[in-house]
C-alpha atoms as a PDB file:
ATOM      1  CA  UNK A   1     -42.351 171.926 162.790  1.00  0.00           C
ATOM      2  CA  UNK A   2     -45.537 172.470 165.031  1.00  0.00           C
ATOM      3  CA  UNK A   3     -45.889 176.002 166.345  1.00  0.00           C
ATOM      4  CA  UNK A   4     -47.328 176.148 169.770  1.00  0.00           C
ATOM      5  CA  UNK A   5     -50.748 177.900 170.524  1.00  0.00           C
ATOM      6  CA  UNK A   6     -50.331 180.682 172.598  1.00  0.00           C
ATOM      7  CA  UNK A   7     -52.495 180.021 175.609  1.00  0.00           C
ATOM      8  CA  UNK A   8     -51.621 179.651 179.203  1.00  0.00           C
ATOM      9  CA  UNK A   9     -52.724 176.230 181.308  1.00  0.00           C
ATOM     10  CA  UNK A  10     -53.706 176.555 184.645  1.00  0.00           C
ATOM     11  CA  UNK A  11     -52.283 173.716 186.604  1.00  0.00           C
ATOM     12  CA  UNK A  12     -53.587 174.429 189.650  1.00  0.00           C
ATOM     13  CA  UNK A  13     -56.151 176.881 191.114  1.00  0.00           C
ATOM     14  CA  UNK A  14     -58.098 177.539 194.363  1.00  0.00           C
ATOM     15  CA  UNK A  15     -60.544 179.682 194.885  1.00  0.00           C
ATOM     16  CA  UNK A  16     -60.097 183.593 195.477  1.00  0.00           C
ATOM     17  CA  UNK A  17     -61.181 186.729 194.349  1.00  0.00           C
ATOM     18  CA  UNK A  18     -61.027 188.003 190.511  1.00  0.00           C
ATOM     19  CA  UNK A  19     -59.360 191.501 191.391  1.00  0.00           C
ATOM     20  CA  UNK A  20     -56.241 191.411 189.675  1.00  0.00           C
ATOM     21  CA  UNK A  21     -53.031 191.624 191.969  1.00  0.00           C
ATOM     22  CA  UNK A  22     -49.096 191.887 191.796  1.00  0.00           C
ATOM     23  CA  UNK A  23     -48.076 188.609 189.545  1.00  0.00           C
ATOM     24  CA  UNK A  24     -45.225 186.485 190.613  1.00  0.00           C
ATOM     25  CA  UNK A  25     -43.168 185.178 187.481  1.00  0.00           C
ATOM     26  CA  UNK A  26     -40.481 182.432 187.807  1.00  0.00           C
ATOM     27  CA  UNK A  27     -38.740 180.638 184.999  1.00  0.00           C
ATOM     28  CA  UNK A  28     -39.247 177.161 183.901  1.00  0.00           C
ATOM     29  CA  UNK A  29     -36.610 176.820 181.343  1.00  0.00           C
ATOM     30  CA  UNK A  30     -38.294 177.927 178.264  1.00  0.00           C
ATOM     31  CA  UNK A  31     -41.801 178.271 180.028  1.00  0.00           C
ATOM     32  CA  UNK A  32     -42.843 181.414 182.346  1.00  0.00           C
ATOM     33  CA  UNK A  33     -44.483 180.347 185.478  1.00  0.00           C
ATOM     34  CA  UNK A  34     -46.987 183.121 186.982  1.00  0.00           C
ATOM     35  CA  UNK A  35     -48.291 183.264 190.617  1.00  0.00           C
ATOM     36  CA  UNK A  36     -51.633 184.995 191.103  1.00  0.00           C
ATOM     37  CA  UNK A  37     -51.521 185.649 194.791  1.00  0.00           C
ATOM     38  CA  UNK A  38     -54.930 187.303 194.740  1.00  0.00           C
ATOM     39  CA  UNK A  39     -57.011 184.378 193.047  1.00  0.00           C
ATOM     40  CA  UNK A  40     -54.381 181.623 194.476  1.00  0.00           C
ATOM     41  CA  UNK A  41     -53.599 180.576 190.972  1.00  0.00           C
ATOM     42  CA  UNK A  42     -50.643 179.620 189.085  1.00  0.00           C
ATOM     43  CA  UNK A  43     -50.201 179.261 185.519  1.00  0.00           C
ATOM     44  CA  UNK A  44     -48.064 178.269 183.030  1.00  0.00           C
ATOM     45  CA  UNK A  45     -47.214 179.844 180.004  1.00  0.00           C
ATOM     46  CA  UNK A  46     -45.353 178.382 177.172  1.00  0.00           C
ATOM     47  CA  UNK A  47     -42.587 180.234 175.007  1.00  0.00           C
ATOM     48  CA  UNK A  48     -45.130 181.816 172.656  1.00  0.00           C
ATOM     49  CA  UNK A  49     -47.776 182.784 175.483  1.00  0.00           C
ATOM     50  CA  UNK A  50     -44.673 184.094 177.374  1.00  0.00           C
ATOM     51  CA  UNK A  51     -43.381 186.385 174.475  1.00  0.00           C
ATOM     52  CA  UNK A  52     -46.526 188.037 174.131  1.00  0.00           C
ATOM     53  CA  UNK A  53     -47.003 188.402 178.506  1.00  0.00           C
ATOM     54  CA  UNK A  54     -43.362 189.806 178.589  1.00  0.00           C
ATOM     55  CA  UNK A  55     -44.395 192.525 175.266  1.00  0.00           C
ATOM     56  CA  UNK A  56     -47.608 193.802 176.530  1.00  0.00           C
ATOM     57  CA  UNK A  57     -45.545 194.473 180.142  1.00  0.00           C
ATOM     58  CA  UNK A  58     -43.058 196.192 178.245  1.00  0.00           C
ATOM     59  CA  UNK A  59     -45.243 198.493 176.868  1.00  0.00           C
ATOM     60  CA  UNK A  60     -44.874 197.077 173.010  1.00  0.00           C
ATOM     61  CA  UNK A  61     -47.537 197.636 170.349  1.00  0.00           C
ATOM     62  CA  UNK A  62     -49.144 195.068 169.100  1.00  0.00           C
ATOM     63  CA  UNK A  63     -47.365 195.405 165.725  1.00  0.00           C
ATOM     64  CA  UNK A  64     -44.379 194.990 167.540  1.00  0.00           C
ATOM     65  CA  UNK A  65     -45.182 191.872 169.325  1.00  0.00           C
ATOM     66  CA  UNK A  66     -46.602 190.173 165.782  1.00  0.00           C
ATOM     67  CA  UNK A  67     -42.967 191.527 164.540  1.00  0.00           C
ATOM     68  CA  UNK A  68     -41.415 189.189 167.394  1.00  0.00           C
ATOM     69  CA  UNK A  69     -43.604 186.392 167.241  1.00  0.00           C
ATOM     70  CA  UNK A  70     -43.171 185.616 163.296  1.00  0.00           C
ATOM     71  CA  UNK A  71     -39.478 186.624 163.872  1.00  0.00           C
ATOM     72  CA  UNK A  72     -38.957 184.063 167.105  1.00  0.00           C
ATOM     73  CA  UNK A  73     -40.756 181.403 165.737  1.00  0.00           C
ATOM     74  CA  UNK A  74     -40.360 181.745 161.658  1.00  0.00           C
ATOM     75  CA  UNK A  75     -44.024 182.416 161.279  1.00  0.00           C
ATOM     76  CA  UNK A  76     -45.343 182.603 157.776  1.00  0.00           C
ATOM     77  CA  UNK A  77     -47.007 185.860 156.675  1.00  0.00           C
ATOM     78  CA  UNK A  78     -49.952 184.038 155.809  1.00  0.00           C
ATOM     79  CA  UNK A  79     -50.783 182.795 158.838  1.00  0.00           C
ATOM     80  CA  UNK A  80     -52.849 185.135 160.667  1.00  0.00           C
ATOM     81  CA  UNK A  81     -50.732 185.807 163.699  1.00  0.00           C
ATOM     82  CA  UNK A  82     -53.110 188.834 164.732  1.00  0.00           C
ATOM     83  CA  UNK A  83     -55.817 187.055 165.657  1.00  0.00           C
ATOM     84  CA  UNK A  84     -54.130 184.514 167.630  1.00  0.00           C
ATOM     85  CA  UNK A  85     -52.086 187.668 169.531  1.00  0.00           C
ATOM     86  CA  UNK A  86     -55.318 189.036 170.378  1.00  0.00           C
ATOM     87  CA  UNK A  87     -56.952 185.583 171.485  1.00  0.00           C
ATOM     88  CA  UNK A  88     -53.957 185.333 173.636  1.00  0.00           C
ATOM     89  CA  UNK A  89     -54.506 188.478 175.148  1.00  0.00           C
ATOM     90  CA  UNK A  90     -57.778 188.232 175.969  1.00  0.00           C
ATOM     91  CA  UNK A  91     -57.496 185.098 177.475  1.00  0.00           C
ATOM     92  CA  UNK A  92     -54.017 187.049 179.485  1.00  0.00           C
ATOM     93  CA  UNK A  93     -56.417 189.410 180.505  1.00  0.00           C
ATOM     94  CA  UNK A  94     -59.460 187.188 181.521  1.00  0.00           C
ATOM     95  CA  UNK A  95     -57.214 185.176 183.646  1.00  0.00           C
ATOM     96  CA  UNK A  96     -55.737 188.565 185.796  1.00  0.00           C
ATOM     97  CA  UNK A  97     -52.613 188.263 184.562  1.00  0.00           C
ATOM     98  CA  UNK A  98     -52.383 191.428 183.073  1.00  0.00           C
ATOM     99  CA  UNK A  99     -53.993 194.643 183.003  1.00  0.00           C
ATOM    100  CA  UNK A 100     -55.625 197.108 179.759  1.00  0.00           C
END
């Protein structure tokens, strides 16, 4: 079974400002769909990008979200699930979608 990366697509932008702003989410079936007002962008995250969005607003460590990720989506320990959680993060964060 293929795991999914966890990175957000853009699928459509216009231009705005880069100060981050109050996100809009809305659910796509398994998907989270997030509204950018500020930089008129809307993005689309899939289940794994979602599950790590949804931990970091709830406050969880990031033990706790690499807990839920290999738990939700039978990761093995090998696999270096820390990384990608942080690559994900950073790219959360570059994007305005969430603050820290």
């Amino acid at each position: 079974m293929r795991r999914e990366s966890p990175k957000p697509r853009t699928v459509w932008r216009k231009g705005g400002s880069s100060v981050a702003a109050s996100i809009e989410a809305k659910e796509l079936g398994g998907e989270l769909m997030l509204y950018h007002p500020e930089r008129d962008e809307i993005h689309v995250l899939n289940p794994t990008a979602r599950l790590v969005y949804e931990s970091h607003r709830q406050g969880k460590s990031l033990s706790e979200t690499e807990r839920a990720l290999r738990e939700e989506f039978r990761v093995p320990e090998e696999q270096d699930v820390r990384g990608e959680l942080e690559g994900c993060l950073a790219m959360l964060r570059d994007k305005g979608l969430i603050d820290g």
